[in-house]
C-alpha atoms as a PDB file:
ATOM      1  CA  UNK A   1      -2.783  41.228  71.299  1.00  0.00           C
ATOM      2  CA  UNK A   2       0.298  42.751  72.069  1.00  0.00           C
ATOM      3  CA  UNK A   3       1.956  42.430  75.582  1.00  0.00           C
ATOM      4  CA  UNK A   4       3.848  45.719  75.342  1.00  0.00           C
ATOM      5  CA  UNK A   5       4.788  44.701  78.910  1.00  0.00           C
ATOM      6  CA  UNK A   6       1.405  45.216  80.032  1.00  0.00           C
ATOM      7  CA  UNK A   7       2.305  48.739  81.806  1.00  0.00           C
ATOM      8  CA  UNK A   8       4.578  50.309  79.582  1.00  0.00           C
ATOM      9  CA  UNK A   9       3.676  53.553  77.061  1.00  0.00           C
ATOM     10  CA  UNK A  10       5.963  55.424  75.376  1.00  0.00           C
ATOM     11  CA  UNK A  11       5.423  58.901  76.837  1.00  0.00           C
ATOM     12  CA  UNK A  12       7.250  57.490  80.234  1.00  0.00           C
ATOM     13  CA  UNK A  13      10.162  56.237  78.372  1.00  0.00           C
ATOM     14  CA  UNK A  14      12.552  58.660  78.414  1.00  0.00           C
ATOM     15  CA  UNK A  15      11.506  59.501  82.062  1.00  0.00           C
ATOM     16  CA  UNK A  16      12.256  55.916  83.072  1.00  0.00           C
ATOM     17  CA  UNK A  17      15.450  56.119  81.194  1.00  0.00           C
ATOM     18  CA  UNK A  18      16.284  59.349  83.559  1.00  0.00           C
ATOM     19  CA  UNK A  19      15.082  57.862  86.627  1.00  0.00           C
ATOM     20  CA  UNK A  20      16.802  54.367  85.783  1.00  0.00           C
ATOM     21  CA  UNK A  21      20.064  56.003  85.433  1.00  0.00           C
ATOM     22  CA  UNK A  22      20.208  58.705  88.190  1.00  0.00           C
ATOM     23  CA  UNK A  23      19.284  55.580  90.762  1.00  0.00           C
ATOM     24  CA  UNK A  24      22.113  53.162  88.552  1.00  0.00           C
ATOM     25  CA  UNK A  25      24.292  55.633  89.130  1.00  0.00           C
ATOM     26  CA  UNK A  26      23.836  56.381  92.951  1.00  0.00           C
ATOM     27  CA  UNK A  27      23.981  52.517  93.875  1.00  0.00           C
ATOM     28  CA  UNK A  28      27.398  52.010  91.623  1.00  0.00           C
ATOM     29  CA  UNK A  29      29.039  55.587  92.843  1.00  0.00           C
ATOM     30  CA  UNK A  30      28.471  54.096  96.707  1.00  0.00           C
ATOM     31  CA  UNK A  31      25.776  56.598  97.461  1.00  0.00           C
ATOM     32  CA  UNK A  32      23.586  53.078  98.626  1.00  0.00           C
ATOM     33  CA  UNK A  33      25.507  50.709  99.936  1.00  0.00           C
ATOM     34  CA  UNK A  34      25.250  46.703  99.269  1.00  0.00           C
ATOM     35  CA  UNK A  35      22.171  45.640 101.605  1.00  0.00           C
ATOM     36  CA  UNK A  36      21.173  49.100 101.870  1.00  0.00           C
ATOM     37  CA  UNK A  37      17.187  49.926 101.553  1.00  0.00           C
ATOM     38  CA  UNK A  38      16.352  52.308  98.984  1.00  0.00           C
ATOM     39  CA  UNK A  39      13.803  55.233  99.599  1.00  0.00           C
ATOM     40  CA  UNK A  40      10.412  54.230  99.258  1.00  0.00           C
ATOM     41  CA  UNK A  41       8.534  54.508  96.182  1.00  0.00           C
ATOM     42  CA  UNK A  42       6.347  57.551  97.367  1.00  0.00           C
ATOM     43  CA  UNK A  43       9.639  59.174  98.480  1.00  0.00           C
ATOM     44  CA  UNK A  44      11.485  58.427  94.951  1.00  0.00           C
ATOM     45  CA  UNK A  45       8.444  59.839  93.456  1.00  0.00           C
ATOM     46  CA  UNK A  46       8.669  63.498  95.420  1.00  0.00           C
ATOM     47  CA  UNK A  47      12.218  63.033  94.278  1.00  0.00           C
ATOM     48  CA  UNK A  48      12.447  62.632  91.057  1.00  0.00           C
ATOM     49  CA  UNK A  49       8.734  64.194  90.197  1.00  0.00           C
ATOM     50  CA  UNK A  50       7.579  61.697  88.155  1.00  0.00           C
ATOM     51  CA  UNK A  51       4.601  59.440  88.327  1.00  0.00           C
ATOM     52  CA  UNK A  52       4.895  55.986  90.664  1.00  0.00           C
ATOM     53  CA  UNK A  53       4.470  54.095  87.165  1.00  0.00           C
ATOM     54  CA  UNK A  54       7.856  55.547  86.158  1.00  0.00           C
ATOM     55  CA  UNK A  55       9.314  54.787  89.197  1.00  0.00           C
ATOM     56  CA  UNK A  56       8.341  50.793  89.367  1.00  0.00           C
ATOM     57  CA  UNK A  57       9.483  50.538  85.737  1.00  0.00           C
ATOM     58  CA  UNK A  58      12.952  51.897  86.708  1.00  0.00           C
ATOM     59  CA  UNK A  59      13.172  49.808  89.550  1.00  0.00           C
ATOM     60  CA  UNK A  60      11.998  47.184  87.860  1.00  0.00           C
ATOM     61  CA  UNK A  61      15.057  47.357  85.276  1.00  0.00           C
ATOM     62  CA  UNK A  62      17.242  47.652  88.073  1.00  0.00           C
ATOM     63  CA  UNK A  63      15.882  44.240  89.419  1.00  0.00           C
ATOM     64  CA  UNK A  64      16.308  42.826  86.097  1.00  0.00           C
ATOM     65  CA  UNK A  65      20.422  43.987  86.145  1.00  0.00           C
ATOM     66  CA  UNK A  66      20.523  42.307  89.339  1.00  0.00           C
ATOM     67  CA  UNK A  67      21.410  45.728  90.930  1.00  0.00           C
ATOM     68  CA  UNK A  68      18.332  45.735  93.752  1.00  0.00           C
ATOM     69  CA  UNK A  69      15.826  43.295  95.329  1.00  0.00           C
ATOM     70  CA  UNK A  70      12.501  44.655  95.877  1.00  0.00           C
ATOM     71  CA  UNK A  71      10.971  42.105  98.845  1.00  0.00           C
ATOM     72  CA  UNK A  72       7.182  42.737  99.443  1.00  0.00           C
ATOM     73  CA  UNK A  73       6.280  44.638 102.106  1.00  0.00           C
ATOM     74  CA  UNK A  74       9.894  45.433 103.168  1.00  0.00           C
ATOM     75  CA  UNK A  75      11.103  47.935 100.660  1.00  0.00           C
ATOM     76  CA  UNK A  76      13.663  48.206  98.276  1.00  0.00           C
ATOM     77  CA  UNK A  77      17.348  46.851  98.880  1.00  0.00           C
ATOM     78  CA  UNK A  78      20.848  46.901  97.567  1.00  0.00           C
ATOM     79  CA  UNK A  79      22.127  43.642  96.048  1.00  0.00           C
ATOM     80  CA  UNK A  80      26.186  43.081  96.578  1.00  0.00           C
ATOM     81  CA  UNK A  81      28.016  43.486  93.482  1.00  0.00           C
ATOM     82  CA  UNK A  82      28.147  40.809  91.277  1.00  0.00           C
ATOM     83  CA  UNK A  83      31.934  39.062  91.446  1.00  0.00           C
ATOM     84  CA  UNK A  84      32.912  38.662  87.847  1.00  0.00           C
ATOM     85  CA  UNK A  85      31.936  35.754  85.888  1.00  0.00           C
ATOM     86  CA  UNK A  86      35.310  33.675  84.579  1.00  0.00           C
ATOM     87  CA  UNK A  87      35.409  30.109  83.292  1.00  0.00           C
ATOM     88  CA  UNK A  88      35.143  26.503  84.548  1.00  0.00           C
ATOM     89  CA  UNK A  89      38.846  25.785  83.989  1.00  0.00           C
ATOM     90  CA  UNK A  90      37.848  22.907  82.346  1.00  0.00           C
ATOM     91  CA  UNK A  91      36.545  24.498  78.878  1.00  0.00           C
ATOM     92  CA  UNK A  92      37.991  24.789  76.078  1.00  0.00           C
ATOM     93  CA  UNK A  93      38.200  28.568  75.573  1.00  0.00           C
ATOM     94  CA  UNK A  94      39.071  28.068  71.816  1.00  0.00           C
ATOM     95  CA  UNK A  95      35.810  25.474  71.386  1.00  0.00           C
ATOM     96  CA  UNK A  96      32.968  27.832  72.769  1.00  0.00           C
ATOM     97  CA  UNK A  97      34.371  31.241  71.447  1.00  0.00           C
ATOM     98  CA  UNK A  98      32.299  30.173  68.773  1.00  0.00           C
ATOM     99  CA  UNK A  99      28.939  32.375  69.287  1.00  0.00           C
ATOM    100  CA  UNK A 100      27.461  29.894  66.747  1.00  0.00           C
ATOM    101  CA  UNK A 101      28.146  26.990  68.537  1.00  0.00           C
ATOM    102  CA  UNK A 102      26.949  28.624  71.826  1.00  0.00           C
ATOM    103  CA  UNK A 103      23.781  29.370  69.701  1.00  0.00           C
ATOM    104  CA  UNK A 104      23.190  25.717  68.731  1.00  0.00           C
ATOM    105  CA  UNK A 105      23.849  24.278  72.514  1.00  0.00           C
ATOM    106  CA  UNK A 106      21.414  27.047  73.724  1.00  0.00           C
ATOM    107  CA  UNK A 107      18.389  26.188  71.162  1.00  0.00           C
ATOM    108  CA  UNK A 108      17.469  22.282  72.484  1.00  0.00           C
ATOM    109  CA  UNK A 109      18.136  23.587  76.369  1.00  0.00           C
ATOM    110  CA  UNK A 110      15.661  26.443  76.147  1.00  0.00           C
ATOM    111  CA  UNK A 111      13.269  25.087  73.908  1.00  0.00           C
ATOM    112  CA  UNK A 112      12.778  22.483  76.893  1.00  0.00           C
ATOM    113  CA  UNK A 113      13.234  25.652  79.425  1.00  0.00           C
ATOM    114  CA  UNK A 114      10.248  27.305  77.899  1.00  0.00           C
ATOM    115  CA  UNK A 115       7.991  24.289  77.809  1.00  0.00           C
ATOM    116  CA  UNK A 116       8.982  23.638  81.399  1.00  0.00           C
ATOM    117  CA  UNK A 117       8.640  27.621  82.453  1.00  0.00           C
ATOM    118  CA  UNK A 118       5.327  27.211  81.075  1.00  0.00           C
ATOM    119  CA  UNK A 119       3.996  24.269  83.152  1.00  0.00           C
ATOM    120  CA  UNK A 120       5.917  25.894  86.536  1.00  0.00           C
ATOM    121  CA  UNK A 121       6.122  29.207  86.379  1.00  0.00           C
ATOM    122  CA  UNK A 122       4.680  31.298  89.788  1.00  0.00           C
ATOM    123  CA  UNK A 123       2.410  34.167  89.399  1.00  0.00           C
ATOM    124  CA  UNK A 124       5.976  35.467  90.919  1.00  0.00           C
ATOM    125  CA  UNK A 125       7.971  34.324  88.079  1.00  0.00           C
ATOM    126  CA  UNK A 126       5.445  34.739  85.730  1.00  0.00           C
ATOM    127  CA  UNK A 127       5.505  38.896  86.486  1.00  0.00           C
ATOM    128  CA  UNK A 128       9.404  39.001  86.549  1.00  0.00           C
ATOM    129  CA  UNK A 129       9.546  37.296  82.762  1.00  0.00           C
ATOM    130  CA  UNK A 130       6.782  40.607  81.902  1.00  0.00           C
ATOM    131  CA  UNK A 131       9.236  42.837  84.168  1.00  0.00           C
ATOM    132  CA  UNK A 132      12.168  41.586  81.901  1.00  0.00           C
ATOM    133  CA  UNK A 133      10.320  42.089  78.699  1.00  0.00           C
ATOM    134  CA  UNK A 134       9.362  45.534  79.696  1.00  0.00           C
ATOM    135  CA  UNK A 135      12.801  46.285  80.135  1.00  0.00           C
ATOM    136  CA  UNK A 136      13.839  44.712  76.623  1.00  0.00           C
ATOM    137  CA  UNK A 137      11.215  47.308  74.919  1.00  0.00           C
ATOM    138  CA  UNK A 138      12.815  50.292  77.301  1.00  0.00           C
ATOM    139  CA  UNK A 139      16.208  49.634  75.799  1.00  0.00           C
ATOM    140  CA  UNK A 140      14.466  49.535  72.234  1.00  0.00           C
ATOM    141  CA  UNK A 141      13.063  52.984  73.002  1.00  0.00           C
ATOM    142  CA  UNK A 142      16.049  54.453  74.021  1.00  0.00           C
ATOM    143  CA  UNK A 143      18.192  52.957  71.344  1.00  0.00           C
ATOM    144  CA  UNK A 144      20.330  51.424  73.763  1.00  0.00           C
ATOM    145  CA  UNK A 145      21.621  47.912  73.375  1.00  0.00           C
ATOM    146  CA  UNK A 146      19.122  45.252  74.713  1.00  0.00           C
ATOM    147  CA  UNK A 147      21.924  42.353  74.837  1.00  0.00           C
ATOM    148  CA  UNK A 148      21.780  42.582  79.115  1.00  0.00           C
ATOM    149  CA  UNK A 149      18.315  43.169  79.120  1.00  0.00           C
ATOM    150  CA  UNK A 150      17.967  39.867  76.531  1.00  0.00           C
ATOM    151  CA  UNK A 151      19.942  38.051  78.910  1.00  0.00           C
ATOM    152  CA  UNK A 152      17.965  39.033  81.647  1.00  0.00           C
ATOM    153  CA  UNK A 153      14.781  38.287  80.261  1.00  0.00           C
ATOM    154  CA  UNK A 154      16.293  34.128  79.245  1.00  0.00           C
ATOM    155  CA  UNK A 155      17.754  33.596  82.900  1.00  0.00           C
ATOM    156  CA  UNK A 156      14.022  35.084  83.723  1.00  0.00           C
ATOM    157  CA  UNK A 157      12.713  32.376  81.596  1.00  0.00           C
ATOM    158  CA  UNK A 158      15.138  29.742  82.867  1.00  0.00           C
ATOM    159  CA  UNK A 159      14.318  30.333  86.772  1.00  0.00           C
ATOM    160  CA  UNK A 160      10.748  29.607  85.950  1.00  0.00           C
ATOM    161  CA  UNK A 161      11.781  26.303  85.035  1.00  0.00           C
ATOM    162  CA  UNK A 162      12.040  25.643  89.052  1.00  0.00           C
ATOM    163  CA  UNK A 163      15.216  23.642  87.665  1.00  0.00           C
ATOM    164  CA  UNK A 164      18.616  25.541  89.181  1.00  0.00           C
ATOM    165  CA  UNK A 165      20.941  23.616  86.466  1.00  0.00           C
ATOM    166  CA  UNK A 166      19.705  25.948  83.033  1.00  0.00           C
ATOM    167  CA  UNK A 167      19.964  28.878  85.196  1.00  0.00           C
ATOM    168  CA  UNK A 168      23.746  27.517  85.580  1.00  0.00           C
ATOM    169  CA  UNK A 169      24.081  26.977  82.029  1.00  0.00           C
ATOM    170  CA  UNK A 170      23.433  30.511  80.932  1.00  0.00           C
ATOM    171  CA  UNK A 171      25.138  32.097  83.750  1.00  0.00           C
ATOM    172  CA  UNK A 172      28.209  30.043  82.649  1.00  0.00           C
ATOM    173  CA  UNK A 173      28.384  31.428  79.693  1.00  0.00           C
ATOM    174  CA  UNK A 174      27.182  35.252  80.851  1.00  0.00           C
ATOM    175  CA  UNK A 175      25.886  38.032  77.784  1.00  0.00           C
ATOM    176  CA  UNK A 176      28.065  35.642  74.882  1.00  0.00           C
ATOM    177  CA  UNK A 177      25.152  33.404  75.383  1.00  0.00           C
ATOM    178  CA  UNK A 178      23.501  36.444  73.686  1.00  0.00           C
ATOM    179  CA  UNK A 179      25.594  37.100  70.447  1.00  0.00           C
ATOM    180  CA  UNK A 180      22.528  39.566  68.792  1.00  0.00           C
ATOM    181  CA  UNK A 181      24.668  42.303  69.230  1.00  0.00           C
ATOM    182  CA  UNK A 182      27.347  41.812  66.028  1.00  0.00           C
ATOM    183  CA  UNK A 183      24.410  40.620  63.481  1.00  0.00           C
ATOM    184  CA  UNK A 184      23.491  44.248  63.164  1.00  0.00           C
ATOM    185  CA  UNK A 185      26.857  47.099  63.111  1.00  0.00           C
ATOM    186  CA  UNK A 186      26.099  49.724  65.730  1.00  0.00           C
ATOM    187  CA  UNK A 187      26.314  52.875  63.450  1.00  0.00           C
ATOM    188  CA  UNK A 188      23.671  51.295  61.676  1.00  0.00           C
ATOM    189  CA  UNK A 189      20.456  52.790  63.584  1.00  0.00           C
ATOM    190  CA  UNK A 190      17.657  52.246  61.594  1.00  0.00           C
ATOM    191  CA  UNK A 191      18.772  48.436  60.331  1.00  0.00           C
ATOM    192  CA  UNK A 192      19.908  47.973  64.414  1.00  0.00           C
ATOM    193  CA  UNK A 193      16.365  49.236  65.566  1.00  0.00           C
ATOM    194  CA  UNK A 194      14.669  47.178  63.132  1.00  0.00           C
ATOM    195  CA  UNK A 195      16.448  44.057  64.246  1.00  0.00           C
ATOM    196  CA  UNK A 196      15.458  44.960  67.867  1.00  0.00           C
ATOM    197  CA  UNK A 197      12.045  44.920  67.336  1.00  0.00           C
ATOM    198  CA  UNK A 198      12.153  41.477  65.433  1.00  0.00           C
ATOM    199  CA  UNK A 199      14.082  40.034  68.368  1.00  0.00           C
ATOM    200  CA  UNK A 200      10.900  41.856  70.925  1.00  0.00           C
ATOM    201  CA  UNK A 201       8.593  40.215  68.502  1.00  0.00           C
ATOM    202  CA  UNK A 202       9.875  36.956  68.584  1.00  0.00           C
ATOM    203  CA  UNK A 203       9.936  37.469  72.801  1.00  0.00           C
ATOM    204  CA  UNK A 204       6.675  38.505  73.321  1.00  0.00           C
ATOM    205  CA  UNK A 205       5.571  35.187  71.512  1.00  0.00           C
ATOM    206  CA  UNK A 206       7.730  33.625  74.202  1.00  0.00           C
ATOM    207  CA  UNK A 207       6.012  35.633  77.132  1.00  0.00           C
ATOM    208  CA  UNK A 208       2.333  34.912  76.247  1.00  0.00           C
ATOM    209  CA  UNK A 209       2.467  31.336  76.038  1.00  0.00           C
ATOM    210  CA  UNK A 210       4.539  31.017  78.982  1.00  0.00           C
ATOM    211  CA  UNK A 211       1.791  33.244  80.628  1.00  0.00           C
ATOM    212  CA  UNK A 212      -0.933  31.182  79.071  1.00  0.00           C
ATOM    213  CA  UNK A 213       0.697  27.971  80.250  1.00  0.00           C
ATOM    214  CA  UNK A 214       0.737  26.839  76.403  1.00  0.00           C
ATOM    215  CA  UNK A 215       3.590  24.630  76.942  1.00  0.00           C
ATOM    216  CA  UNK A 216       3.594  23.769  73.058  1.00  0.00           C
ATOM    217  CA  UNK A 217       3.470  27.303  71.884  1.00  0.00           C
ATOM    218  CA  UNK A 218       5.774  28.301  74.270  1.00  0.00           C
ATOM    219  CA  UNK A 219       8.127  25.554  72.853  1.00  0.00           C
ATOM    220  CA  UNK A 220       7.506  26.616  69.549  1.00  0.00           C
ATOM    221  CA  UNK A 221       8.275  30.188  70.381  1.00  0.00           C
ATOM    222  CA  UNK A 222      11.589  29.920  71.739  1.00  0.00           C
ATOM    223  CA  UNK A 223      12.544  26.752  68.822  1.00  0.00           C
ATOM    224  CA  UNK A 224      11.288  29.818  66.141  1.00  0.00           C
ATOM    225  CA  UNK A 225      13.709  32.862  68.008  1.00  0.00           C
ATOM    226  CA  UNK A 226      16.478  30.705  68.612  1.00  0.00           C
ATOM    227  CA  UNK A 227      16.309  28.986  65.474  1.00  0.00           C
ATOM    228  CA  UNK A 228      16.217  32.448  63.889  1.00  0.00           C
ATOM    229  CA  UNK A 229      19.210  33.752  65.334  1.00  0.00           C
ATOM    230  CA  UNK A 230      21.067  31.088  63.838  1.00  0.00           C
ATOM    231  CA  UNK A 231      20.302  31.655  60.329  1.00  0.00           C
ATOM    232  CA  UNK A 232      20.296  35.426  61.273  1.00  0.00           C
ATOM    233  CA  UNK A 233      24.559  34.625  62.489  1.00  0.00           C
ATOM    234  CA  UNK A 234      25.029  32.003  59.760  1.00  0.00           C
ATOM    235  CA  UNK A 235      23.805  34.715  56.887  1.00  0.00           C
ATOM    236  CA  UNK A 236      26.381  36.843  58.730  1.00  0.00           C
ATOM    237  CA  UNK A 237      29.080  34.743  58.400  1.00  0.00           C
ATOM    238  CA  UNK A 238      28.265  34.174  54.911  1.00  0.00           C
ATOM    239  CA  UNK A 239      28.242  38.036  53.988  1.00  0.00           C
ATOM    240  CA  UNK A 240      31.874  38.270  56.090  1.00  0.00           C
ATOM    241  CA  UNK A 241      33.450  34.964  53.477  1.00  0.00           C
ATOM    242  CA  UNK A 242      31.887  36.733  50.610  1.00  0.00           C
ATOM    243  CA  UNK A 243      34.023  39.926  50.855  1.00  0.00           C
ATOM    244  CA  UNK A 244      37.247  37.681  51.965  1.00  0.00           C
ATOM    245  CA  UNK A 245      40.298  39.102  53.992  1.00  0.00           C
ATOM    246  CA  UNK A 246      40.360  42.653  54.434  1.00  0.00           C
END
């Protein structure tokens, strides 16, 4: 069974993109101000001319960026801008650049996150972890990096939980808690889109047993994906010694 996000085909993808974009663009150019309520979904639809499928799947990677908040029955609202993220002045910059070490603090943490996500989790929280894997698969379509929409999809994850501290943890650290990004180079595509895919593979895995409320499988899962980007970045690191200064 695949999840493929359970509403998501790839016909609509480059019209999500579109719609995703134009409305990303209008909220960050001022057009909607912070607390301001989007047009409803029937108006966005006369809009835009697309289907109300596109439009929820757009919205729904807005939601994901942290860009909107859609509260039922109210509509569709602004979020304020999110102040930069900078460092506890207590860390050691020079002791957690490592994206390795970040890696290896992240694995025990959200092994336990998923087991606990999977126990917890809302019907609520369970739809926002498919919302945030639907967005991972959009990026994958549209060849655009998925690092934000990774990062979305763990905090996702983590909230589930019902435990505010590994939340903290990765919003301490921001998208270097997601280091996928230099395992692959960006020019490239077809070895970059392969290694996408893996990393939507090893999610989905994630996302069912979470959904199932397999708390074992769903530690498995994450132990396998997280465990897997280590040896992923330490087979990097190996290939950069093995050619030596440039």
């Amino acid at each position: 069974m695949a999840v493929q996000t359970r509403h998501r085909g790839k016909p609509t993808g480059s019209l999500v993109a579109r719609v995703e974009e134009s409305l990303r663009q209008a909220i960050l150019s001022g057009d909607y101000a912070p607390g301001a309520r989007l047009p409803s979904e029937i108006e966005l639809t006369e809009a835009h001319g697309v289907s109300r499928t596109v439009i929820r799947e757009a919205i729904t990677a807005l939601r994901c960026d942290g860009l909107v908040d859609v509260r039922q029955g109210a509509g569709i609202f602004v979020l304020p801008a999110q102040p930069a993220r900078t460092a506890p002045p207590a860390l050691d910059r020079a002791r957690i650049s490592s994206d390795l070490e970040v890696l290896e603090v992240r694995t025990p943490l959200e092994i336990e996150a998923a087991g606990l996500a999977a126990q917890r989790r809302s019907p609520a929280q369970e739809e926002a972890i498919f919302a945030c894997h639907a967005a991972v698969l959009a990026c994958i379509e549209e060849s655009r990096s998925i690092r934000e929409a990774d990062l979305s999809l763990h905090m996702a994850i983590a909230a589930a939980t019902n435990n505010p501290l590994f939340v903290g943890f990765l919003e301490q650290y921001g998208p270097s808690a997601i280091p996928q990004s230099k395992v692959v180079p960006e020019n490239q595509a077809a070895e970059q889109t392969a290694y996408r895919q893996l990393i939507h593979k090893e999610h989905e895995a994630i996302v069912l047993a979470i959904s199932d409320r397999d708390e074992k499988a769903a530690r498995e899962a994450m132990q396998e994906h997280l465990r897997g980007s280590q040896m992923r970045y330490r087979d990097l690191l190996r290939d950069m010694r093995g050619k030596g200064p440039a």
